[in-house]
C-alpha atoms as a PDB file:
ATOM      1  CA  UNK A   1    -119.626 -15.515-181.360  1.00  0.00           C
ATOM      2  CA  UNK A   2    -116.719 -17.461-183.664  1.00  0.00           C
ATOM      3  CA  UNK A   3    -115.283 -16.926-186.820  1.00  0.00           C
ATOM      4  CA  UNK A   4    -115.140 -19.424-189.550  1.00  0.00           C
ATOM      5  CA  UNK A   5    -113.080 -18.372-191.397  1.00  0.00           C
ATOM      6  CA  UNK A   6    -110.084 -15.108-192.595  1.00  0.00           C
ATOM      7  CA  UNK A   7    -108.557 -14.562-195.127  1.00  0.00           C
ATOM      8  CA  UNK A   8    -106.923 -11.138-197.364  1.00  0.00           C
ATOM      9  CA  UNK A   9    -104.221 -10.647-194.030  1.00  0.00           C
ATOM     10  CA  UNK A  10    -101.890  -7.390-193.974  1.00  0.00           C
ATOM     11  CA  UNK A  11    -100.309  -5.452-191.631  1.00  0.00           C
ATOM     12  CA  UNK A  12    -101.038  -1.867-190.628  1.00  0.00           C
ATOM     13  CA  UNK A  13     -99.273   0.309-188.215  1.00  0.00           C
ATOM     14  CA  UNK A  14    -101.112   3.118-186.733  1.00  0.00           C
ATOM     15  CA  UNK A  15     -99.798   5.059-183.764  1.00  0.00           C
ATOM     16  CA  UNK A  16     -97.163   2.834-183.014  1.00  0.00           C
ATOM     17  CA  UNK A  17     -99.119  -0.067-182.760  1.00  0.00           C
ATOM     18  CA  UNK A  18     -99.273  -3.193-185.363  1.00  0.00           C
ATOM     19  CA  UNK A  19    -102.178  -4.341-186.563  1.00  0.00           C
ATOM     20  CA  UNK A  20    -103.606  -6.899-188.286  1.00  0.00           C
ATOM     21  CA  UNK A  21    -106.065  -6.574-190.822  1.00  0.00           C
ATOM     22  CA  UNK A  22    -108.601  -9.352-192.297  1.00  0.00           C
ATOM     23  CA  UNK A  23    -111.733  -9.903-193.689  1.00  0.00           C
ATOM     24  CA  UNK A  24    -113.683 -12.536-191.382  1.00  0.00           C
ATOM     25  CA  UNK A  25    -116.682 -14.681-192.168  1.00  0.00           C
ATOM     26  CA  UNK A  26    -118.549 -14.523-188.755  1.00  0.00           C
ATOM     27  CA  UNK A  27    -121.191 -17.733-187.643  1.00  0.00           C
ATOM     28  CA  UNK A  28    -123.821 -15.364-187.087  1.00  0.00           C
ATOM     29  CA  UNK A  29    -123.860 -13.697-190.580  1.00  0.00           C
ATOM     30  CA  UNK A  30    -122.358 -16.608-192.599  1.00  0.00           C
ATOM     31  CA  UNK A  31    -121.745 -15.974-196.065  1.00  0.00           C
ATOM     32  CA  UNK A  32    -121.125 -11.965-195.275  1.00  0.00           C
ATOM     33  CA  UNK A  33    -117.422 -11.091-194.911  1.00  0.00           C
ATOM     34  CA  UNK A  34    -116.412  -8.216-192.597  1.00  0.00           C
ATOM     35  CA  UNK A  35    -113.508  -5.980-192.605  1.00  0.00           C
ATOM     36  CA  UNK A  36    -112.072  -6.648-188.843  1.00  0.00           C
ATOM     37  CA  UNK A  37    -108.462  -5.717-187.155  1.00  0.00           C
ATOM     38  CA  UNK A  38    -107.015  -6.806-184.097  1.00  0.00           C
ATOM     39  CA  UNK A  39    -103.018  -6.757-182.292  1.00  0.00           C
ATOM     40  CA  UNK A  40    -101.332  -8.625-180.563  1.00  0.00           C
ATOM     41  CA  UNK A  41     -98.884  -8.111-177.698  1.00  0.00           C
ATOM     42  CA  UNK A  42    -100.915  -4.153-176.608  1.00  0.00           C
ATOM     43  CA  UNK A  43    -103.155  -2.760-174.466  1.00  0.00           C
ATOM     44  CA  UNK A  44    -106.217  -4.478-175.963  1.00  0.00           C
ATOM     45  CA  UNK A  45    -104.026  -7.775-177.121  1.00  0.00           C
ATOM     46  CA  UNK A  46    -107.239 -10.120-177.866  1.00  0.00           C
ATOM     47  CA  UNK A  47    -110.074  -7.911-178.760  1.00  0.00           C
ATOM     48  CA  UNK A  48    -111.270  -8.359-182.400  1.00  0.00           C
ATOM     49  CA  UNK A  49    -112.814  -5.173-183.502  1.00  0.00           C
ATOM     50  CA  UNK A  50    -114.939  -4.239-186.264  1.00  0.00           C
ATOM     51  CA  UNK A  51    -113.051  -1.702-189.061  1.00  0.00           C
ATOM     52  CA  UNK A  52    -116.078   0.041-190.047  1.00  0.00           C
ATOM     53  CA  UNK A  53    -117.389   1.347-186.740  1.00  0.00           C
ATOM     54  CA  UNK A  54    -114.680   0.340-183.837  1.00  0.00           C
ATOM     55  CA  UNK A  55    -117.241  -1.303-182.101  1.00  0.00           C
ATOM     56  CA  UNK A  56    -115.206  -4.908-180.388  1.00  0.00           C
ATOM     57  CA  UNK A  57    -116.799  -8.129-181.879  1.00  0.00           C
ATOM     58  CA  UNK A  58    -115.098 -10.364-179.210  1.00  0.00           C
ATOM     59  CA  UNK A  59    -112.369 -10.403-176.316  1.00  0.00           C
ATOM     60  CA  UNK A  60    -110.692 -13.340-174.200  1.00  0.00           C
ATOM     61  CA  UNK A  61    -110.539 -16.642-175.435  1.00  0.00           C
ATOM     62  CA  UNK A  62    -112.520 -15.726-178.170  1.00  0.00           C
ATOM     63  CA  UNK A  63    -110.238 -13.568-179.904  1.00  0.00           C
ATOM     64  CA  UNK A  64    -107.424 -16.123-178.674  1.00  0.00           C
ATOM     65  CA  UNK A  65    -109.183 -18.794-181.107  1.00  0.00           C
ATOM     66  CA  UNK A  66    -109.709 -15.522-184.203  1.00  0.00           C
ATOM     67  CA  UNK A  67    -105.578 -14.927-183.564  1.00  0.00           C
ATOM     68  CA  UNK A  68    -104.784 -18.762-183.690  1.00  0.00           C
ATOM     69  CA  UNK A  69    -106.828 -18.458-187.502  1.00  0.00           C
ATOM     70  CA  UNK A  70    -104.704 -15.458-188.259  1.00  0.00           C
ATOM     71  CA  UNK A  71    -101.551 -17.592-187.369  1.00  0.00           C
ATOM     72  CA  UNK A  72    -102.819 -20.337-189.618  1.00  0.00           C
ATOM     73  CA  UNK A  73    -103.179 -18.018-192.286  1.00  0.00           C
ATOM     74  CA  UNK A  74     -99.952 -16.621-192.359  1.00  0.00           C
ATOM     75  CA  UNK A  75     -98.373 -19.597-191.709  1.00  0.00           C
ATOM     76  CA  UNK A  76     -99.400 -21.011-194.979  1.00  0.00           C
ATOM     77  CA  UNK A  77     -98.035 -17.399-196.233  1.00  0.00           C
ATOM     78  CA  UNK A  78     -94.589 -18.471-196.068  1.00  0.00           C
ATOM     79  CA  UNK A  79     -91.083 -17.456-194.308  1.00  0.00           C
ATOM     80  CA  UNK A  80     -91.656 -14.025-194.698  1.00  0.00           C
ATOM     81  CA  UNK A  81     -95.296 -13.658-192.143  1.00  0.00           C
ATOM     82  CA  UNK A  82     -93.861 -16.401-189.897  1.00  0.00           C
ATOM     83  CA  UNK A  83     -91.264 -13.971-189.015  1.00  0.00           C
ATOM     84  CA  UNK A  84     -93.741 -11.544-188.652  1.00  0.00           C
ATOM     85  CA  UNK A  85     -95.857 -13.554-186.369  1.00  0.00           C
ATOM     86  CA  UNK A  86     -93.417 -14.806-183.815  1.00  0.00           C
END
């Protein structure tokens, strides 16, 4: 399982916890973008999970490689999500 790519990024808190929000292009279903949320720093700190049902597209170093694409994104956001993101 990988993503190529993310992109449309935002931030959503929901019971305390911050989220963040993208639409991913998965290798399986290229061309199809999926809504998709994960955090960073909780309880479940590298699991990518699918918006529409909850269901977990991918833990571990998997979702390590989908939050290094998040950081990329934002990144090239400017100053205001690299404060967000450290």
């Amino acid at each position: 399982m990988a993503i190529i790519g993310i992109r449309g990024l935002s931030i959503q808190k929901e019971s305390n916890t911050i989220w963040y929000h993208f639409k991913a292009e998965v290798e399986e279903n290229s061309g199809n973008w999926k809504y998709m949320k994960m955090q960073k720093g909780g309880d479940n700190s590298n699991n990518v999970i699918y918006l529409l049902d909850n269901s977990t597209y991918c833990t571990g170093d998997d979702g390590l490689a989908v939050w290094n694409k998040i950081k990329d994104l934002g990144m090239s956001g400017g100053k205001e999500w690299i404060e967000i993101l450290l």
